[in-house]
C-alpha atoms as a PDB file:
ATOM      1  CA  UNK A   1       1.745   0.790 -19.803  1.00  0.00           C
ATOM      2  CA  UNK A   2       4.041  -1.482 -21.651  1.00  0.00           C
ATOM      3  CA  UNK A   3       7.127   0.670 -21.185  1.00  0.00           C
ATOM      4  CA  UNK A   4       6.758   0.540 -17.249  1.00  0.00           C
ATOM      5  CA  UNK A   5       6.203  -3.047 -17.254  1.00  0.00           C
ATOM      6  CA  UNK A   6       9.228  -4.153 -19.150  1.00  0.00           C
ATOM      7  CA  UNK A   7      11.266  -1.596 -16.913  1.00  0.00           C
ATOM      8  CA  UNK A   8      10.037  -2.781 -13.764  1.00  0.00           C
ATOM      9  CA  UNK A   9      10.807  -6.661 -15.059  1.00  0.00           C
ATOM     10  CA  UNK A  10      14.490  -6.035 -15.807  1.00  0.00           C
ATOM     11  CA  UNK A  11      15.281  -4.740 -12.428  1.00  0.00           C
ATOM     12  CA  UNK A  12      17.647  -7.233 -10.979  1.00  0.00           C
ATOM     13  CA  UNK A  13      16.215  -9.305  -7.592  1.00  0.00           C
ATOM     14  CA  UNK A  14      17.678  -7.606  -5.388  1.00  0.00           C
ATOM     15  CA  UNK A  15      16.698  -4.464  -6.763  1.00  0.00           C
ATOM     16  CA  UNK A  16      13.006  -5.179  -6.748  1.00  0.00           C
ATOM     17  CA  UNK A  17      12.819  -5.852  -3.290  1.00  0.00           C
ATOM     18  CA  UNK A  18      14.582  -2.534  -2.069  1.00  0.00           C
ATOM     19  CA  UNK A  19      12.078  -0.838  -4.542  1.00  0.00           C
ATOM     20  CA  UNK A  20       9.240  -2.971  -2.781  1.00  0.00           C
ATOM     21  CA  UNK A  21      10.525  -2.348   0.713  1.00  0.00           C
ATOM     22  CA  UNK A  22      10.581   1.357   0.294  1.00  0.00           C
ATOM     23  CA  UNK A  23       6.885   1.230  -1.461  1.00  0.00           C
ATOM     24  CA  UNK A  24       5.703  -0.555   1.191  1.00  0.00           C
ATOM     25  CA  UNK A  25       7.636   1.650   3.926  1.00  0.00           C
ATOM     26  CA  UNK A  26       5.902   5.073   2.271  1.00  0.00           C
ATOM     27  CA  UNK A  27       2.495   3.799   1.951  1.00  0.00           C
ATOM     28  CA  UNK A  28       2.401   1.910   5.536  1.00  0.00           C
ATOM     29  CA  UNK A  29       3.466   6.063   7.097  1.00  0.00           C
ATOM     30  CA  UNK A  30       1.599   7.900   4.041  1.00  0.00           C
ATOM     31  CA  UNK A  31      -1.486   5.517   4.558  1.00  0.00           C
ATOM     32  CA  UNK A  32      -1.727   6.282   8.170  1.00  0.00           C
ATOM     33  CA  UNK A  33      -1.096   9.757   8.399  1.00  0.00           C
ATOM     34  CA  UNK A  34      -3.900   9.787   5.983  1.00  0.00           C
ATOM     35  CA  UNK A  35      -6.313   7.799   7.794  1.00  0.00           C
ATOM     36  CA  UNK A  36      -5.299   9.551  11.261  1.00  0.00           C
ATOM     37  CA  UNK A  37      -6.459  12.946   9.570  1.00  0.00           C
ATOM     38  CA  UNK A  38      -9.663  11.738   8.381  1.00  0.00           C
ATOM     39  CA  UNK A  39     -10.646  10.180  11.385  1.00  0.00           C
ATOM     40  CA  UNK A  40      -9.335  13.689  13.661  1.00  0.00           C
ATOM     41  CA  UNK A  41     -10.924  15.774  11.165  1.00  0.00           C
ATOM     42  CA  UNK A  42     -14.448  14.005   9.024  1.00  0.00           C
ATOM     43  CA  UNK A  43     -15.024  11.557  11.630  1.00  0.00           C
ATOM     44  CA  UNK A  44     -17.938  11.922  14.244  1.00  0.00           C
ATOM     45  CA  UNK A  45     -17.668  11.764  17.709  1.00  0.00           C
ATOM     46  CA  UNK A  46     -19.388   8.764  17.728  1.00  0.00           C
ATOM     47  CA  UNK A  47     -18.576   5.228  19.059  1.00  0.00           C
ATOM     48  CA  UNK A  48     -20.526   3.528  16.273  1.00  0.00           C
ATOM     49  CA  UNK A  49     -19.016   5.469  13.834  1.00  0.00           C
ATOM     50  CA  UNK A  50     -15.359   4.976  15.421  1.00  0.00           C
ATOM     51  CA  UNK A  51     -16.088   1.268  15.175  1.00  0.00           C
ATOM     52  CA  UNK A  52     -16.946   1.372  11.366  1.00  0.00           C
ATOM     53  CA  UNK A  53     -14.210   3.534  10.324  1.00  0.00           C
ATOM     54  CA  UNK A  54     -11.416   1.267  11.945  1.00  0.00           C
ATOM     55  CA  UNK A  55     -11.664  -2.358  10.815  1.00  0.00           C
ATOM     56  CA  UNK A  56     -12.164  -0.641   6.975  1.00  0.00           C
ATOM     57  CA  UNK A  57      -9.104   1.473   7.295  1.00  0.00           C
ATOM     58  CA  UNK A  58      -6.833  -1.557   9.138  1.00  0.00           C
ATOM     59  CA  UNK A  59      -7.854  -3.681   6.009  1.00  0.00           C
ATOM     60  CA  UNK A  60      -7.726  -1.185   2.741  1.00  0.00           C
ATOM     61  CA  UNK A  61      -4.385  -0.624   3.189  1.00  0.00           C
ATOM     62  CA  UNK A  62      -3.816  -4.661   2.297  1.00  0.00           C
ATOM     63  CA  UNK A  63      -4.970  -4.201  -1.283  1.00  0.00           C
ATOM     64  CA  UNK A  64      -2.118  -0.990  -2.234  1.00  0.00           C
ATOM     65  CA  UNK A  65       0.364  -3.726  -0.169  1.00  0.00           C
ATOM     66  CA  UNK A  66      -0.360  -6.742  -2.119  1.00  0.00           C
ATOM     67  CA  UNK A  67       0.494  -5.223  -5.336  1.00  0.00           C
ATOM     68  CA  UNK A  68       3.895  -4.138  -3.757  1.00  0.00           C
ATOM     69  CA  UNK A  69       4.456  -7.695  -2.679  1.00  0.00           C
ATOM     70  CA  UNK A  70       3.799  -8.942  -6.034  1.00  0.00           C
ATOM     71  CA  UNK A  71       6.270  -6.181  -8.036  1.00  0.00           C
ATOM     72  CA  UNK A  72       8.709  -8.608  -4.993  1.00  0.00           C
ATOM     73  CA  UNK A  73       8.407 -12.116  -6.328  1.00  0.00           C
ATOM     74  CA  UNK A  74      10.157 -13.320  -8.820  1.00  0.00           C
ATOM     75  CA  UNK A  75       9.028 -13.644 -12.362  1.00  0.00           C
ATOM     76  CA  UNK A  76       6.477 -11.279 -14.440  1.00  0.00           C
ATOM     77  CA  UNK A  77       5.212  -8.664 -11.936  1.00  0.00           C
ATOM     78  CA  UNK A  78       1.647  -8.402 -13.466  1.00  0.00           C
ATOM     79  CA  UNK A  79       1.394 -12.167 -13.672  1.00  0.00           C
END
């Protein structure tokens, strides 16, 4: 999308990283409520699963937060 890249690249600084902090602050709370009700409600009551389902769910959530960090840094955001 042309049109959202060019907007997103004229935001001032400042600007960028009080958009980025607020993306980061909804998916960190939407990204955990999320993962909470899978594991209460599709999850087995199993240890083996329990320790499968964590370590992937603490380390998806990097890959939605390094694209916020990058729309942070200065420069061309999908550099």
């Amino acid at each position: 999308m042309p049109g959202k890249r060019a907007a997103i690249g004229e935001l001032t600084m400042h600007r960028r990283k009080i958009l980025g902090l607020v993306l980061f602050l909804v998916l960190v709370v939407v990204y955990s409520f999320a993962a909470m009700l899978v594991a209460v409600h599709l999850l087995p009551d199993n240890k083996w699963a329990e320790l499968a389902f964590y370590p992937v769910v603490g380390v998806v959530w990097i890959f939605p937060a390094m694209k916020i960090v990058r729309l942070m840094l200065p420069g061309d955001p999908e550099a």
